[in-house]
PDB file of N, CA and C in Angstrom:
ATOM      1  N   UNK A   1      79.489 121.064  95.442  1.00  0.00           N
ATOM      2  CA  UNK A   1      80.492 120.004  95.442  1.00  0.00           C
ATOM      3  C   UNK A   1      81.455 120.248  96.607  1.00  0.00           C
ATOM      4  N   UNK A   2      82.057 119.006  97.445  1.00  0.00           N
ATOM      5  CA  UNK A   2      83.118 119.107  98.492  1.00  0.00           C
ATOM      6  C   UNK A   2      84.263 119.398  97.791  1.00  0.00           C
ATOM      7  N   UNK A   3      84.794 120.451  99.020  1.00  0.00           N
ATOM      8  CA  UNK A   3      86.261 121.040  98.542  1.00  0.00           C
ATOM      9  C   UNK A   3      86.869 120.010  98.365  1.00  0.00           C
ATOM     10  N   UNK A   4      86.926 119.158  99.334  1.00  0.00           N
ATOM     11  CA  UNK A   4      87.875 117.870  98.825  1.00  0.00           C
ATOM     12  C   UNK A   4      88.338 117.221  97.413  1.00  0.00           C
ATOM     13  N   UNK A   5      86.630 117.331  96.934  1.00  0.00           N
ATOM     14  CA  UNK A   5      86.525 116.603  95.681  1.00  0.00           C
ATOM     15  C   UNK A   5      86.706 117.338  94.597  1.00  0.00           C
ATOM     16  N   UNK A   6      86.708 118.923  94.672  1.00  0.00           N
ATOM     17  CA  UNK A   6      87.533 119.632  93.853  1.00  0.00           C
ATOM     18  C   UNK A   6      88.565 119.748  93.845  1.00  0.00           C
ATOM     19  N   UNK A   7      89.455 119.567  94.949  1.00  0.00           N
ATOM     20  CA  UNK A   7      90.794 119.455  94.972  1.00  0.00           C
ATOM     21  C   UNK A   7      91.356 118.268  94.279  1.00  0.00           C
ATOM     22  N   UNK A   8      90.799 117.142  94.325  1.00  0.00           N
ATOM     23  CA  UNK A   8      90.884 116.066  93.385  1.00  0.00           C
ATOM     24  C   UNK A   8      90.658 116.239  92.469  1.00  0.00           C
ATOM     25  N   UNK A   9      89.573 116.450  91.511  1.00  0.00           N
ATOM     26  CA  UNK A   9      89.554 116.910  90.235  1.00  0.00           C
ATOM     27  C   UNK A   9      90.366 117.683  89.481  1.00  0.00           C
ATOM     28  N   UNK A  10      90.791 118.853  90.271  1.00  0.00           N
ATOM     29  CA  UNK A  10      91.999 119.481  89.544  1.00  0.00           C
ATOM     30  C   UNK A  10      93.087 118.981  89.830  1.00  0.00           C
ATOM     31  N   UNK A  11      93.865 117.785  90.661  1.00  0.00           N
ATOM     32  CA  UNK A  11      94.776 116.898  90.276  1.00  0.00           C
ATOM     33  C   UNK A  11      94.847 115.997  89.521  1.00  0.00           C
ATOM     34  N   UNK A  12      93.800 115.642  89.539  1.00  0.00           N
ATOM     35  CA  UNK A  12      93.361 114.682  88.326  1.00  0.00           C
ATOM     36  C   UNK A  12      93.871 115.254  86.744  1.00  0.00           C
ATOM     37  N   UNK A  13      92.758 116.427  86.944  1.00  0.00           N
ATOM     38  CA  UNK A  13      93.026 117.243  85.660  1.00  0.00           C
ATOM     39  C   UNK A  13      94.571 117.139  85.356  1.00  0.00           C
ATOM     40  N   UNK A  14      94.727 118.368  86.175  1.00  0.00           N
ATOM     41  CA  UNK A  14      96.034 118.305  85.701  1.00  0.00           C
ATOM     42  C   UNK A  14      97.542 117.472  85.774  1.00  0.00           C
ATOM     43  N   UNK A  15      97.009 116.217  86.432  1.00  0.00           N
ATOM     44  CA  UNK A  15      97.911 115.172  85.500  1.00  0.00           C
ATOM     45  C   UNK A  15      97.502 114.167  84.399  1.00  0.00           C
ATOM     46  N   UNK A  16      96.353 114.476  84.239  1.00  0.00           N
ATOM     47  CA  UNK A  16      96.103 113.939  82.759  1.00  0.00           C
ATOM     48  C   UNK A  16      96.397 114.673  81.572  1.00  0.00           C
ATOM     49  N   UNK A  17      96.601 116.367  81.981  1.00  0.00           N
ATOM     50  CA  UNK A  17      97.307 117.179  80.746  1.00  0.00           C
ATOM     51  C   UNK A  17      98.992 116.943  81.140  1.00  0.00           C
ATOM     52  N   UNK A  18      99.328 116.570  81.910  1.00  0.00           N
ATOM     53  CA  UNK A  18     100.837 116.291  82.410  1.00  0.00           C
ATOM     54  C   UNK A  18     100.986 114.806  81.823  1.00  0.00           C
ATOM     55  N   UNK A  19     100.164 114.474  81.413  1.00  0.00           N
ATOM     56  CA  UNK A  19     100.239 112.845  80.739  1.00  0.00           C
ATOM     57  C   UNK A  19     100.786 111.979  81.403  1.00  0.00           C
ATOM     58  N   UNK A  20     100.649 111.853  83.201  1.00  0.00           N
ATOM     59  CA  UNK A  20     101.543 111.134  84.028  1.00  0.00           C
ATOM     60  C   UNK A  20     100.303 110.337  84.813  1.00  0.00           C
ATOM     61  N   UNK A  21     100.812 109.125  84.985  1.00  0.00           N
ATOM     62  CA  UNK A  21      99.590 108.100  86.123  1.00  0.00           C
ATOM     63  C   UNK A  21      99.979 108.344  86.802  1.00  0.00           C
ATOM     64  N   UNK A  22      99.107 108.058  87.830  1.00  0.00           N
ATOM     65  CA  UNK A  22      98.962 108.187  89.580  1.00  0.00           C
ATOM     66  C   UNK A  22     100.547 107.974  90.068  1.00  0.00           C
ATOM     67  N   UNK A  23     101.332 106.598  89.791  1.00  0.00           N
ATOM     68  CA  UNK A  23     102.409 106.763  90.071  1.00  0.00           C
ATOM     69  C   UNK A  23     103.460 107.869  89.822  1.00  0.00           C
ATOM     70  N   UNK A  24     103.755 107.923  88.322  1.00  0.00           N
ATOM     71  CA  UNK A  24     104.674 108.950  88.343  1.00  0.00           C
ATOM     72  C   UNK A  24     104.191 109.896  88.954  1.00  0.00           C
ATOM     73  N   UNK A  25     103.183 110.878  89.345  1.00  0.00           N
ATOM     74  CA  UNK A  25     102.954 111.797  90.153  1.00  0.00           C
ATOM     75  C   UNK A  25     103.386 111.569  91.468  1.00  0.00           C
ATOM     76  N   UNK A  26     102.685 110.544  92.045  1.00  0.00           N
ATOM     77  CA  UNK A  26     103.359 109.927  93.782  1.00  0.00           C
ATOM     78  C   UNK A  26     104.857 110.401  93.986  1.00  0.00           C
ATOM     79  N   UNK A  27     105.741 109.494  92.560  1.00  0.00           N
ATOM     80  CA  UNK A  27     107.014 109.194  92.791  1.00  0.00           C
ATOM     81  C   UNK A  27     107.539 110.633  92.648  1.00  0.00           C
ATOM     82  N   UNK A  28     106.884 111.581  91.422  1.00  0.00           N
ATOM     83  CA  UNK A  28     107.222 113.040  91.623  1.00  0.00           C
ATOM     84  C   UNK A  28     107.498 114.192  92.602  1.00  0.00           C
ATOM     85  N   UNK A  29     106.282 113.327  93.720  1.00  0.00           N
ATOM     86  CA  UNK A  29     106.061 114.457  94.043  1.00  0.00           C
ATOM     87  C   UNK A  29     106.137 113.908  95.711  1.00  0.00           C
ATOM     88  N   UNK A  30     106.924 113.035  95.904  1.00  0.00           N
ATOM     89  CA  UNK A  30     107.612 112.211  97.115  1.00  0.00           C
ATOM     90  C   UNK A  30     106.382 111.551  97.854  1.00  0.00           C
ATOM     91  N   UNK A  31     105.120 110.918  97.203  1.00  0.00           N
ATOM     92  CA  UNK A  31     104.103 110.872  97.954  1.00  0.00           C
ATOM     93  C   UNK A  31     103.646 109.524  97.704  1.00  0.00           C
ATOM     94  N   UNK A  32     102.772 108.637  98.219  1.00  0.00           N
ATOM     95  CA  UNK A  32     102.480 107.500  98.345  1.00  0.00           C
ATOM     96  C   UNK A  32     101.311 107.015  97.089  1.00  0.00           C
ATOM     97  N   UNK A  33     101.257 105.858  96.057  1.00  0.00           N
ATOM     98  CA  UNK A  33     100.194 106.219  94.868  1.00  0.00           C
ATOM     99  C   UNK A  33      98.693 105.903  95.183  1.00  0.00           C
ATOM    100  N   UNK A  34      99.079 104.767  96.531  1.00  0.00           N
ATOM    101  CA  UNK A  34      97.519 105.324  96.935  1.00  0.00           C
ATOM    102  C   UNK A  34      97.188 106.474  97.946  1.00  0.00           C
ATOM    103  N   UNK A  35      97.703 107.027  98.067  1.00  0.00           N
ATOM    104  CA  UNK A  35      97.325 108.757  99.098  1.00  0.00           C
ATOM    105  C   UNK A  35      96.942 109.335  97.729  1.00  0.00           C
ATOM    106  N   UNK A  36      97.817 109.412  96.558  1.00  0.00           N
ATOM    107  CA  UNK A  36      97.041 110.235  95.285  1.00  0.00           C
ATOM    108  C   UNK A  36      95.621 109.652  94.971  1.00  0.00           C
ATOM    109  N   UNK A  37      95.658 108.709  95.280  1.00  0.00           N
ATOM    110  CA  UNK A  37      94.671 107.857  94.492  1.00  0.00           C
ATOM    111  C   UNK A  37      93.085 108.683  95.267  1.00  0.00           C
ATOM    112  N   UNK A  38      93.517 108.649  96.689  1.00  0.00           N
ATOM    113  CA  UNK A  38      92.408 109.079  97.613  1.00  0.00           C
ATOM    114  C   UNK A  38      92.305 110.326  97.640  1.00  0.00           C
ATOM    115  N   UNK A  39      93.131 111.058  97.348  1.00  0.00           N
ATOM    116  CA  UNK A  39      93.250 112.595  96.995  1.00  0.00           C
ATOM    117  C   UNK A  39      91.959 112.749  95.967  1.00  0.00           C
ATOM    118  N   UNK A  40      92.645 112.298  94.502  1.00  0.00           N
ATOM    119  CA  UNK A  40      91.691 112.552  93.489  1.00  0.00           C
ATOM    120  C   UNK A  40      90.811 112.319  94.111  1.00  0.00           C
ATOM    121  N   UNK A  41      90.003 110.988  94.549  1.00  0.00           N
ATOM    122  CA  UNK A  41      88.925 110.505  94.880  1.00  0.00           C
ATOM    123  C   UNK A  41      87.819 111.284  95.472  1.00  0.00           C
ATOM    124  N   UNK A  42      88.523 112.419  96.546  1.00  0.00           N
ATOM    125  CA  UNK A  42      88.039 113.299  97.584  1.00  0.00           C
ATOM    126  C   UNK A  42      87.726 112.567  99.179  1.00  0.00           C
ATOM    127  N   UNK A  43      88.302 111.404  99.326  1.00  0.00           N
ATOM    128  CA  UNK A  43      88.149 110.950 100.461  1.00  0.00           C
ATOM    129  C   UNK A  43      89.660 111.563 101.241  1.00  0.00           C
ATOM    130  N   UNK A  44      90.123 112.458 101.213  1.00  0.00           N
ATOM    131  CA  UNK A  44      91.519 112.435 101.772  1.00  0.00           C
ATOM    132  C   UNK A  44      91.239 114.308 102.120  1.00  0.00           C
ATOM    133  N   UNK A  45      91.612 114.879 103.062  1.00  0.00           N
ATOM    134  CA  UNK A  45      91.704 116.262 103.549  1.00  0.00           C
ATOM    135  C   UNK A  45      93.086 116.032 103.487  1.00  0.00           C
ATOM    136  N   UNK A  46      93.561 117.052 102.350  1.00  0.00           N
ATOM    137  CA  UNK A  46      95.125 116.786 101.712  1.00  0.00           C
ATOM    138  C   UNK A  46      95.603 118.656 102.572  1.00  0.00           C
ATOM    139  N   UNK A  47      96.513 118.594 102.999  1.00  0.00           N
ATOM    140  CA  UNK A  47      97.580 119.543 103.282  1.00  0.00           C
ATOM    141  C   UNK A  47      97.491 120.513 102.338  1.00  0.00           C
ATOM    142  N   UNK A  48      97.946 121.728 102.747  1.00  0.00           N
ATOM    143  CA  UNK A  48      98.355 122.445 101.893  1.00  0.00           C
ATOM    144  C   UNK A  48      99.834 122.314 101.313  1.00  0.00           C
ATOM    145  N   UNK A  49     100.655 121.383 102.268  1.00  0.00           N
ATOM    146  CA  UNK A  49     102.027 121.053 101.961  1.00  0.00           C
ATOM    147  C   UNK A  49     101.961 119.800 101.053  1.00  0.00           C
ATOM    148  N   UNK A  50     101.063 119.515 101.195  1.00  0.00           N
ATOM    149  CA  UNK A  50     100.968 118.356 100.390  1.00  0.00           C
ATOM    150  C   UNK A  50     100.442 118.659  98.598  1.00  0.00           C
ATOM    151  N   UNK A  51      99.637 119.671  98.883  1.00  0.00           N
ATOM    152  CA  UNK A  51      99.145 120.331  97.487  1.00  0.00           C
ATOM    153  C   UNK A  51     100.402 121.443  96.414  1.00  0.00           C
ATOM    154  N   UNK A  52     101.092 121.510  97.585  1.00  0.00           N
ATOM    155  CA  UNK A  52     102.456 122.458  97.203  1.00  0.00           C
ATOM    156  C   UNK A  52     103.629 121.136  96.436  1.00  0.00           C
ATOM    157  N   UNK A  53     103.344 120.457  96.992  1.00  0.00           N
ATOM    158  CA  UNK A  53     104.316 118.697  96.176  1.00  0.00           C
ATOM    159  C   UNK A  53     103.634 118.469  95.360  1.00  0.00           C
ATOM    160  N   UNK A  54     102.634 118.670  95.245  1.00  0.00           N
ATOM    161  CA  UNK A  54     102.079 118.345  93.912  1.00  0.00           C
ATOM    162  C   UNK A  54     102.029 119.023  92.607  1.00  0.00           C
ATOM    163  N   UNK A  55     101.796 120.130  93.441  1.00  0.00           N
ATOM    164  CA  UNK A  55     101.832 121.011  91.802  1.00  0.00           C
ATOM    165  C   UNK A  55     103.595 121.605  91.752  1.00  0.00           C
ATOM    166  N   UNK A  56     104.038 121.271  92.497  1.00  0.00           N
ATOM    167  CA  UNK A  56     105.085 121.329  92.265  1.00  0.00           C
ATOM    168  C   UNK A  56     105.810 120.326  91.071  1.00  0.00           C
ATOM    169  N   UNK A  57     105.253 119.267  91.372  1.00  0.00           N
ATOM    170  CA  UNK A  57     105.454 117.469  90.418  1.00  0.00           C
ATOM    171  C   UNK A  57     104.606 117.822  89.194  1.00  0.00           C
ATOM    172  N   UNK A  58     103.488 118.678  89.201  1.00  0.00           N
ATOM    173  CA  UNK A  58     102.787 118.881  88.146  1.00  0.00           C
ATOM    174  C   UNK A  58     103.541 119.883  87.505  1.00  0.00           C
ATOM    175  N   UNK A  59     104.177 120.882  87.725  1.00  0.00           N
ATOM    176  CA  UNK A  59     105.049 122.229  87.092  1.00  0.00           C
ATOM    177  C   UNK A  59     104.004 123.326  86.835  1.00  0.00           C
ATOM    178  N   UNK A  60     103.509 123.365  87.907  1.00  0.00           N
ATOM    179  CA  UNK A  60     102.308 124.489  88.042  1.00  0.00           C
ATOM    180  C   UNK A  60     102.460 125.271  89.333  1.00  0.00           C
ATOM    181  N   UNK A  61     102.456 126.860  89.704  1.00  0.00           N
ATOM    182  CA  UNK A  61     102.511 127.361  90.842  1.00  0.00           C
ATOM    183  C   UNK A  61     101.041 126.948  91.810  1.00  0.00           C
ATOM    184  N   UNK A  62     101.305 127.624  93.265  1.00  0.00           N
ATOM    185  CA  UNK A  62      99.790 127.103  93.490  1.00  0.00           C
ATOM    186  C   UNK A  62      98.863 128.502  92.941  1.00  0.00           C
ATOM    187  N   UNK A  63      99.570 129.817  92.531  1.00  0.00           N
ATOM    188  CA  UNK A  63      98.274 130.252  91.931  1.00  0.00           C
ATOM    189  C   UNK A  63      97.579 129.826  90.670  1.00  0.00           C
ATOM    190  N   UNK A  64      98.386 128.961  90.016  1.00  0.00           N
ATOM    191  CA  UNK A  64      97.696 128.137  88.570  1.00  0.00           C
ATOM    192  C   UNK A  64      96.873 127.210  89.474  1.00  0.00           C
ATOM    193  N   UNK A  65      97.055 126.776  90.232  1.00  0.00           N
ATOM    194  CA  UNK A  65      96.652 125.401  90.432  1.00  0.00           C
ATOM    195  C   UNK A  65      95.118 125.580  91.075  1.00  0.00           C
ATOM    196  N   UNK A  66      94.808 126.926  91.896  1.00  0.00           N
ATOM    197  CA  UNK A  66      93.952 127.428  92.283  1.00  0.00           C
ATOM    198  C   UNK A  66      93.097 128.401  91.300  1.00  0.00           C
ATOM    199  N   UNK A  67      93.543 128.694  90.393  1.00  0.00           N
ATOM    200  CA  UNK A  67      93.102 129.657  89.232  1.00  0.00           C
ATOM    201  C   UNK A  67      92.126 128.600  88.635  1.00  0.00           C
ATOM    202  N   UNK A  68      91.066 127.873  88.901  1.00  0.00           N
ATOM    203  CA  UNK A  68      90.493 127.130  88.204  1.00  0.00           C
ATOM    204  C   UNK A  68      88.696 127.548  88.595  1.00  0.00           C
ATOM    205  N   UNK A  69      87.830 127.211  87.871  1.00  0.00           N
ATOM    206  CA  UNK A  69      86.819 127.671  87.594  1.00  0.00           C
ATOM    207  C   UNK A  69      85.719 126.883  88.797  1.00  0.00           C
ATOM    208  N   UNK A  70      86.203 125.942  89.217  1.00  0.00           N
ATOM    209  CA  UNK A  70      85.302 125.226  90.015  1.00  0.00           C
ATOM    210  C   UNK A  70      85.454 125.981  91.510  1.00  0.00           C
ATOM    211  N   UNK A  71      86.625 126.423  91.430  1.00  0.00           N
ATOM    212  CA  UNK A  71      86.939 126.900  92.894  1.00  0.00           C
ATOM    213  C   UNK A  71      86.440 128.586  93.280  1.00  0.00           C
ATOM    214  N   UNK A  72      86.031 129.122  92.095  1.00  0.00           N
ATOM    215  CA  UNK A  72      85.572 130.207  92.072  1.00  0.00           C
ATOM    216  C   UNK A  72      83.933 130.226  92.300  1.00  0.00           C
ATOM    217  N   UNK A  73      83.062 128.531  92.620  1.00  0.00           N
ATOM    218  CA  UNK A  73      81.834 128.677  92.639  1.00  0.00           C
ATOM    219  C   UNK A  73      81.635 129.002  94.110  1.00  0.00           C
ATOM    220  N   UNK A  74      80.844 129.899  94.239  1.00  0.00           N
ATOM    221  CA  UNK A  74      80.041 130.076  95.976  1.00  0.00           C
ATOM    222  C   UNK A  74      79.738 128.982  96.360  1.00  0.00           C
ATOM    223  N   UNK A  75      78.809 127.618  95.806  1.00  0.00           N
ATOM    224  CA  UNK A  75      78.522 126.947  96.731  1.00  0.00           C
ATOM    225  C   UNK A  75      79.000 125.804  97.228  1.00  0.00           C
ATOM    226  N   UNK A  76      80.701 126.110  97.546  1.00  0.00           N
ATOM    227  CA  UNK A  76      81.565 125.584  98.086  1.00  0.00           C
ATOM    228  C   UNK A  76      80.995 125.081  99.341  1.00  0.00           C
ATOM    229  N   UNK A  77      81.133 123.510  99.761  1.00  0.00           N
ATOM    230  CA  UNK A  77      80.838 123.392 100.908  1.00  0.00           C
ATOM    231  C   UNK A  77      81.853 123.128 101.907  1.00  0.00           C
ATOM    232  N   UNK A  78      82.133 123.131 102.935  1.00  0.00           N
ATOM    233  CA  UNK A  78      83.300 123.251 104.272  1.00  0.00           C
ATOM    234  C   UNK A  78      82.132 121.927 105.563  1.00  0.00           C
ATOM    235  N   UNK A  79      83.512 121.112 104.894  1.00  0.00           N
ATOM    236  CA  UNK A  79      83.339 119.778 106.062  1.00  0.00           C
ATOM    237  C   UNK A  79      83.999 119.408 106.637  1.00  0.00           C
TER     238      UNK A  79
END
């Protein structure tokens, strides 16, 4: 799976346990609701400053946010 699209998934994730839509996250986390939208999606090569606003809006450090099981697979691909 593309890093991208894991990076989306675990925003996803974890604003669906944050119980917040795409907007309140955007508005959380000073960011635009369709840039989240394309984030999740995996069409978007998101910042690391940008991933730091987020889980920041989510109330997660980035080592929670990276502590996730998909990101620990080897066959990470780099595009």
């Amino acid at each position: 799976m593309d890093v991208k699209l894991k990076i989306g998934l675990r925003i996803k994730n974890l604003r669906e346990l944050a119980s917040m839509s795409q907007k309140d996250l955007a508005y959380a986390a000073n960011l635009d609701r369709s840039y989240i939208a394309s984030v999740e999606n995996g069409q978007r090569n998101i910042s690391i400053v940008n991933i730091e606003k987020i889980a920041n809006a989510l109330n997660v450090s980035l080592k929670e946010f990276f502590d996730y099981e998909e990101f620990n697979n080897a066959s990470t691909s780099i595009n």
